[in-house]
PDB file of N, CA and C in Angstrom:
ATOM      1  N   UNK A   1       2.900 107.590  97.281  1.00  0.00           N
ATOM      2  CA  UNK A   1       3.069 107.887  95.861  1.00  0.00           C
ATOM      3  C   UNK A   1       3.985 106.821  95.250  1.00  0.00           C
ATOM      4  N   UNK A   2       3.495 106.296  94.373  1.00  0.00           N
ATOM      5  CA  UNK A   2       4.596 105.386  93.257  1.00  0.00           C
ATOM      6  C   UNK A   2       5.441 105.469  92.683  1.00  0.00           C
ATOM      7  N   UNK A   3       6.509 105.203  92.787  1.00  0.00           N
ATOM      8  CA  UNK A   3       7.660 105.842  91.992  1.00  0.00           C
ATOM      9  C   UNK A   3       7.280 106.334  90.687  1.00  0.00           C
ATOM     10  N   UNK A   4       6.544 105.203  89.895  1.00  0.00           N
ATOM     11  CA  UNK A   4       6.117 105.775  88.793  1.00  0.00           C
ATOM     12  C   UNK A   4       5.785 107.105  88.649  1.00  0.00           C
ATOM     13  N   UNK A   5       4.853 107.403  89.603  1.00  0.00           N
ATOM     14  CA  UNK A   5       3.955 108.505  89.370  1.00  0.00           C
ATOM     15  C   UNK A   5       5.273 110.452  89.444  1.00  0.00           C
ATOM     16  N   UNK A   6       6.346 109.417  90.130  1.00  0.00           N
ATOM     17  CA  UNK A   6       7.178 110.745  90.377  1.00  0.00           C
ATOM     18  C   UNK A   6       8.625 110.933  88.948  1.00  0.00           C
ATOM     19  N   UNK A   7       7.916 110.365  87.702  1.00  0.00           N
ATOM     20  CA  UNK A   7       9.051 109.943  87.268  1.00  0.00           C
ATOM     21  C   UNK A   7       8.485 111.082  85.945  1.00  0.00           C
ATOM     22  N   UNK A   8       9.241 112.361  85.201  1.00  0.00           N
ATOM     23  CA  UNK A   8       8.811 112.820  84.502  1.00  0.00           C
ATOM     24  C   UNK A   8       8.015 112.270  83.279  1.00  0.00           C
ATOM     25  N   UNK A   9       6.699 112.579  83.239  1.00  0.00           N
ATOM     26  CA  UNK A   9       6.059 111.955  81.968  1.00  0.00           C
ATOM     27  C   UNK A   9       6.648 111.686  80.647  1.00  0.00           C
ATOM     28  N   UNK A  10       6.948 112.731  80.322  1.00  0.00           N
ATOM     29  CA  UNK A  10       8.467 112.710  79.041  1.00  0.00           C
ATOM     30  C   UNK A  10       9.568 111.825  78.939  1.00  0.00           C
ATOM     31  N   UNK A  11       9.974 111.334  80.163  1.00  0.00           N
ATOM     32  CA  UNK A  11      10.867 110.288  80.241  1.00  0.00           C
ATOM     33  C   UNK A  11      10.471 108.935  79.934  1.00  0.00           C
ATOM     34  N   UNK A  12       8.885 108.703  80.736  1.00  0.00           N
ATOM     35  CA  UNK A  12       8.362 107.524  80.494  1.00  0.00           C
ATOM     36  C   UNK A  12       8.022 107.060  79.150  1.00  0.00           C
ATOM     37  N   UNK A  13       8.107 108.424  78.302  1.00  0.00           N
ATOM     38  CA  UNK A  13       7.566 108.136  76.711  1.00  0.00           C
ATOM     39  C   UNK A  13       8.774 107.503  75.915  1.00  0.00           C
ATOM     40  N   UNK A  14       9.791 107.757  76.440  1.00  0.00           N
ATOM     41  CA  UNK A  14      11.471 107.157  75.604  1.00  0.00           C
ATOM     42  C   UNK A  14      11.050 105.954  75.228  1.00  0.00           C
ATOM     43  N   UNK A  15      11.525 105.569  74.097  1.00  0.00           N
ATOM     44  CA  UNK A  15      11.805 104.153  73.475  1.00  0.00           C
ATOM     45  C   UNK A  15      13.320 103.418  74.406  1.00  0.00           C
ATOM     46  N   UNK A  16      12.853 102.224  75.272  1.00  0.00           N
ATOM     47  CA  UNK A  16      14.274 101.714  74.948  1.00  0.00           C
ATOM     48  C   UNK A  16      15.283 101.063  73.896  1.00  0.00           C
ATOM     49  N   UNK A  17      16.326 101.303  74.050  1.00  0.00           N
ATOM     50  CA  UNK A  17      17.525 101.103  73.057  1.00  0.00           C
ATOM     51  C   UNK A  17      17.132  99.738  73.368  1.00  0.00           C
ATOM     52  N   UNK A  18      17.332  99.581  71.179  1.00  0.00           N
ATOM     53  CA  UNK A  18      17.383  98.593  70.881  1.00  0.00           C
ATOM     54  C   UNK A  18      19.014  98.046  70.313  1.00  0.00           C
ATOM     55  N   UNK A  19      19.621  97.436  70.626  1.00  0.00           N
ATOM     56  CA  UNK A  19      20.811  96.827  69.574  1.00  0.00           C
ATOM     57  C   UNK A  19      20.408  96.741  68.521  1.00  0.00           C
ATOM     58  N   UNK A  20      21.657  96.274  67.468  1.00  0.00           N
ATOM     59  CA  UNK A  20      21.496  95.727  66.408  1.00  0.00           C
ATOM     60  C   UNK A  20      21.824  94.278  66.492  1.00  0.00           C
ATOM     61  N   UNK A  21      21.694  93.683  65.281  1.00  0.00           N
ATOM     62  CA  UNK A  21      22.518  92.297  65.074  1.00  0.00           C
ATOM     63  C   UNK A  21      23.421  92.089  65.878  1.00  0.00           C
ATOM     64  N   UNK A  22      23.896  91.084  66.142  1.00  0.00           N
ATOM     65  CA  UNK A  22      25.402  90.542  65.921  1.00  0.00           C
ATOM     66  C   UNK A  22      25.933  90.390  64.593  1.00  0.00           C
ATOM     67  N   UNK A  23      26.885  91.138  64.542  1.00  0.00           N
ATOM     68  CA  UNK A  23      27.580  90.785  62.894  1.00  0.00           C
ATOM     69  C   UNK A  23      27.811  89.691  62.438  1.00  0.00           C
ATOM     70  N   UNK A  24      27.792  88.503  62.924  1.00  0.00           N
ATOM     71  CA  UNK A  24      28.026  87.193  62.884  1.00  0.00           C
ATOM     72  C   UNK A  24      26.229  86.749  61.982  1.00  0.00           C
ATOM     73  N   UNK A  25      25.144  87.367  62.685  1.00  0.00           N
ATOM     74  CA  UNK A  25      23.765  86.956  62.635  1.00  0.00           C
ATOM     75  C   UNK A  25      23.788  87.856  61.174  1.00  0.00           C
ATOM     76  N   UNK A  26      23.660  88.793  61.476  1.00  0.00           N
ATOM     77  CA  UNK A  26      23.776  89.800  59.603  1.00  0.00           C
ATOM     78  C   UNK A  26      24.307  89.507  58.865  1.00  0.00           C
ATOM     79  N   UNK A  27      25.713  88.495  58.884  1.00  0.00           N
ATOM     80  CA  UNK A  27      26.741  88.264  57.847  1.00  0.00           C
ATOM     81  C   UNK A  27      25.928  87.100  57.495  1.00  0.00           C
ATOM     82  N   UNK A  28      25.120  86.312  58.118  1.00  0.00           N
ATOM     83  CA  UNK A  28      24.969  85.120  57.824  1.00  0.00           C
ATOM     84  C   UNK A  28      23.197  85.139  56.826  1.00  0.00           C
ATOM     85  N   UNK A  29      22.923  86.687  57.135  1.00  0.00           N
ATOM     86  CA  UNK A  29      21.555  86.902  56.765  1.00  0.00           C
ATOM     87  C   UNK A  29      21.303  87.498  55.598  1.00  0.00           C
ATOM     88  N   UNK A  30      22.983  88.071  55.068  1.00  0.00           N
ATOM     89  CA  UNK A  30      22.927  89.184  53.787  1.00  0.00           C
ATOM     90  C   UNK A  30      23.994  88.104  53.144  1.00  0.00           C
ATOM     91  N   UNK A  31      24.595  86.727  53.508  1.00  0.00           N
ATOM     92  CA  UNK A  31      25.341  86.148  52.918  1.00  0.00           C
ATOM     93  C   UNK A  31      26.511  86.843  52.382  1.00  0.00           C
ATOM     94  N   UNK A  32      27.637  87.338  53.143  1.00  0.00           N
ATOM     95  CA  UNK A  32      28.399  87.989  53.289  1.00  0.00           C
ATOM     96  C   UNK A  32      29.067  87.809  54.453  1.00  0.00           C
ATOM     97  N   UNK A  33      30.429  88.514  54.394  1.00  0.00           N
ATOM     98  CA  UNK A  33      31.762  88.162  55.185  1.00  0.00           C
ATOM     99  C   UNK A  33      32.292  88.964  55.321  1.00  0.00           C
ATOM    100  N   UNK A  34      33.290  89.413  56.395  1.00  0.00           N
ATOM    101  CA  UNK A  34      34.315  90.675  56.527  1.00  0.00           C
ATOM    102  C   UNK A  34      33.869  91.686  56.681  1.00  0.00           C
ATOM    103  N   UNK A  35      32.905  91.701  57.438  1.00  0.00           N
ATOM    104  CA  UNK A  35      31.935  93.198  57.913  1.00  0.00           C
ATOM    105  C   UNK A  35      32.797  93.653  59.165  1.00  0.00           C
ATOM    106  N   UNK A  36      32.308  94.880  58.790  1.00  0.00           N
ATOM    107  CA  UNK A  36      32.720  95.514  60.061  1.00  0.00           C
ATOM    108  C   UNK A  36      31.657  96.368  60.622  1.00  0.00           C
ATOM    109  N   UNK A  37      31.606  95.836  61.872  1.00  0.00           N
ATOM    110  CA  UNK A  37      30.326  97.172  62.761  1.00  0.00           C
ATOM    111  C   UNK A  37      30.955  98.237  63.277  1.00  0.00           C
ATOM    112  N   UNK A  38      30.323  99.271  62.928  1.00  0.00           N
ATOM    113  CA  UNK A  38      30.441 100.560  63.280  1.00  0.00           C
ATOM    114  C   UNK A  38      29.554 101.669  63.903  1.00  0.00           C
ATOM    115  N   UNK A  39      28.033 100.961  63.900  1.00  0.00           N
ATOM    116  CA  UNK A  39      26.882 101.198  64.153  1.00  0.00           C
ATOM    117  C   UNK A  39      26.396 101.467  65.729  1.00  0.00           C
ATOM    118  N   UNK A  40      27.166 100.684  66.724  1.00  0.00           N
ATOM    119  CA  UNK A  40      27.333 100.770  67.963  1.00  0.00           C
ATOM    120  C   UNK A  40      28.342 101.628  69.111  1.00  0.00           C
ATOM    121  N   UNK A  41      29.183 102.638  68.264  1.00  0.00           N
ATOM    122  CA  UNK A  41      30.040 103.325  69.020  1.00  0.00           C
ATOM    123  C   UNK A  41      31.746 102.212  68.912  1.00  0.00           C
ATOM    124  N   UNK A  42      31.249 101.296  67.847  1.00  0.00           N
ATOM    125  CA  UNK A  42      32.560 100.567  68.544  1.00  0.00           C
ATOM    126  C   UNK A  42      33.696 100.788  67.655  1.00  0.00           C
ATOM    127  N   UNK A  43      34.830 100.962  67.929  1.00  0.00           N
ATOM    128  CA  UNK A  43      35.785 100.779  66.827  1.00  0.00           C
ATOM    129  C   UNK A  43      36.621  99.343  66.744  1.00  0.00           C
ATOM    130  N   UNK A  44      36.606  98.875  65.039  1.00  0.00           N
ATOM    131  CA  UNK A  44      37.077  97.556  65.079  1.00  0.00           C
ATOM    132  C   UNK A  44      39.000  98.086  64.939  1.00  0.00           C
ATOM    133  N   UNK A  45      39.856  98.687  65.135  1.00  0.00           N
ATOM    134  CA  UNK A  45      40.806  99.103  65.504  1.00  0.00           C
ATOM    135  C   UNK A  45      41.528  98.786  67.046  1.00  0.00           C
ATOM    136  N   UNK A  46      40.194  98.964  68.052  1.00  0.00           N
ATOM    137  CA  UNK A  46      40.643  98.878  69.144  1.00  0.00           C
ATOM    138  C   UNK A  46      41.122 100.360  70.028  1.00  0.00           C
ATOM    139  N   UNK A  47      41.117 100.309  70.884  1.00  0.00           N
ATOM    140  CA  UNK A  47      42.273 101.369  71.646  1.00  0.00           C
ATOM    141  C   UNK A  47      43.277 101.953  70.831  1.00  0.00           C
ATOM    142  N   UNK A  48      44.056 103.134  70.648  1.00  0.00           N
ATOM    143  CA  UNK A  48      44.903 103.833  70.119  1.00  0.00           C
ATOM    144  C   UNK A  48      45.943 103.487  71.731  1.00  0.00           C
ATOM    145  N   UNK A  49      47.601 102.854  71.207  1.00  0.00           N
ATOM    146  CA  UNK A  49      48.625 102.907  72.293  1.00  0.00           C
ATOM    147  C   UNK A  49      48.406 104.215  73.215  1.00  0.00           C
ATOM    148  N   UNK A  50      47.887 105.354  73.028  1.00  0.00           N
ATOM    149  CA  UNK A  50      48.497 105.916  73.846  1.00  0.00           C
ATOM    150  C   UNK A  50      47.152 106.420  74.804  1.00  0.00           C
ATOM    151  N   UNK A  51      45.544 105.463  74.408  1.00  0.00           N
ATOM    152  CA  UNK A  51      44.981 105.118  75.112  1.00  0.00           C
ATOM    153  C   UNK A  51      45.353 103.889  76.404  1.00  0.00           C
ATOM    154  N   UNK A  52      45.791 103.089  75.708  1.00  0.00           N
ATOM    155  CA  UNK A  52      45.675 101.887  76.814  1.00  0.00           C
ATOM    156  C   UNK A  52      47.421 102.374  77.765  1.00  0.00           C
ATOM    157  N   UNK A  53      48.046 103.420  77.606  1.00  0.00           N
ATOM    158  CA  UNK A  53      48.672 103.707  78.482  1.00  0.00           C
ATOM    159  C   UNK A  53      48.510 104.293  79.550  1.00  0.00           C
ATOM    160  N   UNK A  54      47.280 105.336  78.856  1.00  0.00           N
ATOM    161  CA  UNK A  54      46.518 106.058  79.950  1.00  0.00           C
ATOM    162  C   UNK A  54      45.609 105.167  81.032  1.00  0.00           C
ATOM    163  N   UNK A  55      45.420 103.912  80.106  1.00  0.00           N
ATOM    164  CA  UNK A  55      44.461 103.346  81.630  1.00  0.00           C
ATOM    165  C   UNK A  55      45.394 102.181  82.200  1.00  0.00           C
ATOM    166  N   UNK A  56      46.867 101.858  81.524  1.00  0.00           N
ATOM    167  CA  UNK A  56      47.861 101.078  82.563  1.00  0.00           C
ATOM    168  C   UNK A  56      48.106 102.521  83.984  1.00  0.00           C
ATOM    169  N   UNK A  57      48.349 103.629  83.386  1.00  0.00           N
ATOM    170  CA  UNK A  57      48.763 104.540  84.505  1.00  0.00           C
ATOM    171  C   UNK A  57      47.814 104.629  85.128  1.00  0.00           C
ATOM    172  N   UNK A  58      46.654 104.394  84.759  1.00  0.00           N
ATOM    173  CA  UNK A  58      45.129 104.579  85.802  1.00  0.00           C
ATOM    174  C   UNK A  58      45.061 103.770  86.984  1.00  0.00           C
ATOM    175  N   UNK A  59      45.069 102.445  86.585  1.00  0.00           N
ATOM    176  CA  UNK A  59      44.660 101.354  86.952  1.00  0.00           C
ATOM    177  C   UNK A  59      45.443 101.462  88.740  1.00  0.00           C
ATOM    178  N   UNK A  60      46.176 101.726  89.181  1.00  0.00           N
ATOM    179  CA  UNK A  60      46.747 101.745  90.527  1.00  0.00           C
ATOM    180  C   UNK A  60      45.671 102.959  91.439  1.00  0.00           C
ATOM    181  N   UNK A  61      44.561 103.820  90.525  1.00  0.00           N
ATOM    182  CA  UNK A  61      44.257 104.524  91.002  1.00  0.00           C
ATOM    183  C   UNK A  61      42.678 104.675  91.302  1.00  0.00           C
ATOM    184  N   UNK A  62      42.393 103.366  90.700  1.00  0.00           N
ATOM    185  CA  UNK A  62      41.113 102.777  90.414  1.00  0.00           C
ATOM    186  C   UNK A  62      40.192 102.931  91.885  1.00  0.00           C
ATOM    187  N   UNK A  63      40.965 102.778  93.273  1.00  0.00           N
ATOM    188  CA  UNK A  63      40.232 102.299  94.128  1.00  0.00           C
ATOM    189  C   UNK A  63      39.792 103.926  95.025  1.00  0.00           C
ATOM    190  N   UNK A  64      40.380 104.698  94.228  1.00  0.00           N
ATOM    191  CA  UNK A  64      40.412 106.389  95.012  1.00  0.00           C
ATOM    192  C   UNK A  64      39.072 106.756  94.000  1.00  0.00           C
ATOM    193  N   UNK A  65      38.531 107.798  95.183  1.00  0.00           N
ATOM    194  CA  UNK A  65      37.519 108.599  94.455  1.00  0.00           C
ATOM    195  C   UNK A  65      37.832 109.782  93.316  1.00  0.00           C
ATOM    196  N   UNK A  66      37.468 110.010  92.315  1.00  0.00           N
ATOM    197  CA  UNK A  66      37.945 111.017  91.709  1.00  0.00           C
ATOM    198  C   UNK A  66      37.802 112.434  91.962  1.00  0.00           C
ATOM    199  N   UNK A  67      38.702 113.480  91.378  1.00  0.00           N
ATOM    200  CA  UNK A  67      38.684 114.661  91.925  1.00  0.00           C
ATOM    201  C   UNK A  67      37.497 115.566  91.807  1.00  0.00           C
ATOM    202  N   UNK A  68      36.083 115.914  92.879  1.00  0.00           N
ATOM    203  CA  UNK A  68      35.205 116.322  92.420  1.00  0.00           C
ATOM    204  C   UNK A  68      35.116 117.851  92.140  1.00  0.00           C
ATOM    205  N   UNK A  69      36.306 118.421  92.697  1.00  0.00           N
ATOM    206  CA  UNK A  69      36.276 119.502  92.230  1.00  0.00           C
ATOM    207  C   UNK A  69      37.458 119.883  91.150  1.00  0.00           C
ATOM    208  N   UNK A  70      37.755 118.997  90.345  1.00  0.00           N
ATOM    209  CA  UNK A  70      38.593 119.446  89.600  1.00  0.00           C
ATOM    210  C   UNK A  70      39.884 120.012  89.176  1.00  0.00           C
ATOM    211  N   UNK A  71      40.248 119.970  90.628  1.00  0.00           N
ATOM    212  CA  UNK A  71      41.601 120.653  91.352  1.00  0.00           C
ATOM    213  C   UNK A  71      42.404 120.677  89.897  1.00  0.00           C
ATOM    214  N   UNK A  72      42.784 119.622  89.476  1.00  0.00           N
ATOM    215  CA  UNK A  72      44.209 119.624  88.484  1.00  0.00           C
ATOM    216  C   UNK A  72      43.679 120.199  86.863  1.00  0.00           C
ATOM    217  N   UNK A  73      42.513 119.839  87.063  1.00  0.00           N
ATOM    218  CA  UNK A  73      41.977 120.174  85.513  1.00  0.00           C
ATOM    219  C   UNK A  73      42.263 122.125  85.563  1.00  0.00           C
ATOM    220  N   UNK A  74      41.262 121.979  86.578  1.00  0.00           N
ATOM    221  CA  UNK A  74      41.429 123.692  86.479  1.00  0.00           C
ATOM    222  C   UNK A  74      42.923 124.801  86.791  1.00  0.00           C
ATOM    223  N   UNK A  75      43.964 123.946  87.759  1.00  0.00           N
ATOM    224  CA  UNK A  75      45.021 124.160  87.243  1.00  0.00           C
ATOM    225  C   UNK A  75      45.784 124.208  86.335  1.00  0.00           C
ATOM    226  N   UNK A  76      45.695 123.398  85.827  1.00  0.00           N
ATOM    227  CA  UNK A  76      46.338 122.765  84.011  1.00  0.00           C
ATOM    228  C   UNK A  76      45.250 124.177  83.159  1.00  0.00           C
ATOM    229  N   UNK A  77      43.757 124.566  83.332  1.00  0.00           N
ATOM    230  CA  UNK A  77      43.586 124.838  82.597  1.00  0.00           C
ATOM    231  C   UNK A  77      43.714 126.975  82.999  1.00  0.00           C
ATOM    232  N   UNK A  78      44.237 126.628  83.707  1.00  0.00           N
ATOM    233  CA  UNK A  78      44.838 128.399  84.423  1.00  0.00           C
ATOM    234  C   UNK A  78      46.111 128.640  83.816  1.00  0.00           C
ATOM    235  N   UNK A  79      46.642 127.838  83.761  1.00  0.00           N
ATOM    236  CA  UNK A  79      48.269 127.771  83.234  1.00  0.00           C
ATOM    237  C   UNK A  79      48.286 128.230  82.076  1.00  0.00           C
ATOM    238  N   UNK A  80      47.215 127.376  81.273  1.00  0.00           N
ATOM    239  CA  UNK A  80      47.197 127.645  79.703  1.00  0.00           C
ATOM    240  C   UNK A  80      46.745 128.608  79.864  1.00  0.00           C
ATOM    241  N   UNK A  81      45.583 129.179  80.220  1.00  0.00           N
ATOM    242  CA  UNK A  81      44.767 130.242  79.951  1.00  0.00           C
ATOM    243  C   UNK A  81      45.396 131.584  80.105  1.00  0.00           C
ATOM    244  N   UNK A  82      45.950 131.461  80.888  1.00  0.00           N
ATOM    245  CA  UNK A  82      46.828 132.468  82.169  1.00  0.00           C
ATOM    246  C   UNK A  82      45.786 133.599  83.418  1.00  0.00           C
TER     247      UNK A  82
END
């Protein structure tokens, strides 16, 4: 059997994602400047500080598997809950 053939029909019908522009290519196409994309999930802001602290404290922990059962979440979330 072909992979194909084992792959839900419904799935095979998806459109793949297309991008957009580069804002550089659009600015230059609508003759215009100082755009900002927002269209892609991205924020032109950047990280919020008390994001990129969370992934300096990450980063030593990068090479461990994460917790698959949730141990601390569901503690933390017993505490609150009671």
């Amino acid at each position: 059997m072909a992979l194909r053939d084992r792959i839900n029909p419904h799935i095979l019908d998806l459109a793949p994602y297309e991008p957009g522009k580069p804002i550089e290519t659009l600015e230059r196409e609508l003759g215009i400047s100082g755009s900002v994309k927002l269209a892609s999930n991205e924020n032109p802001l950047g990280p919020s500080p008390r994001a990129l602290e969370a992934i300096r404290e990450a980063l030593p922990k990068l090479a461990l598997y994460p917790d698959g059962g949730c141990f601390y979440l569901k503690e933390r979330l017993a505490e609150h809950t009671g």
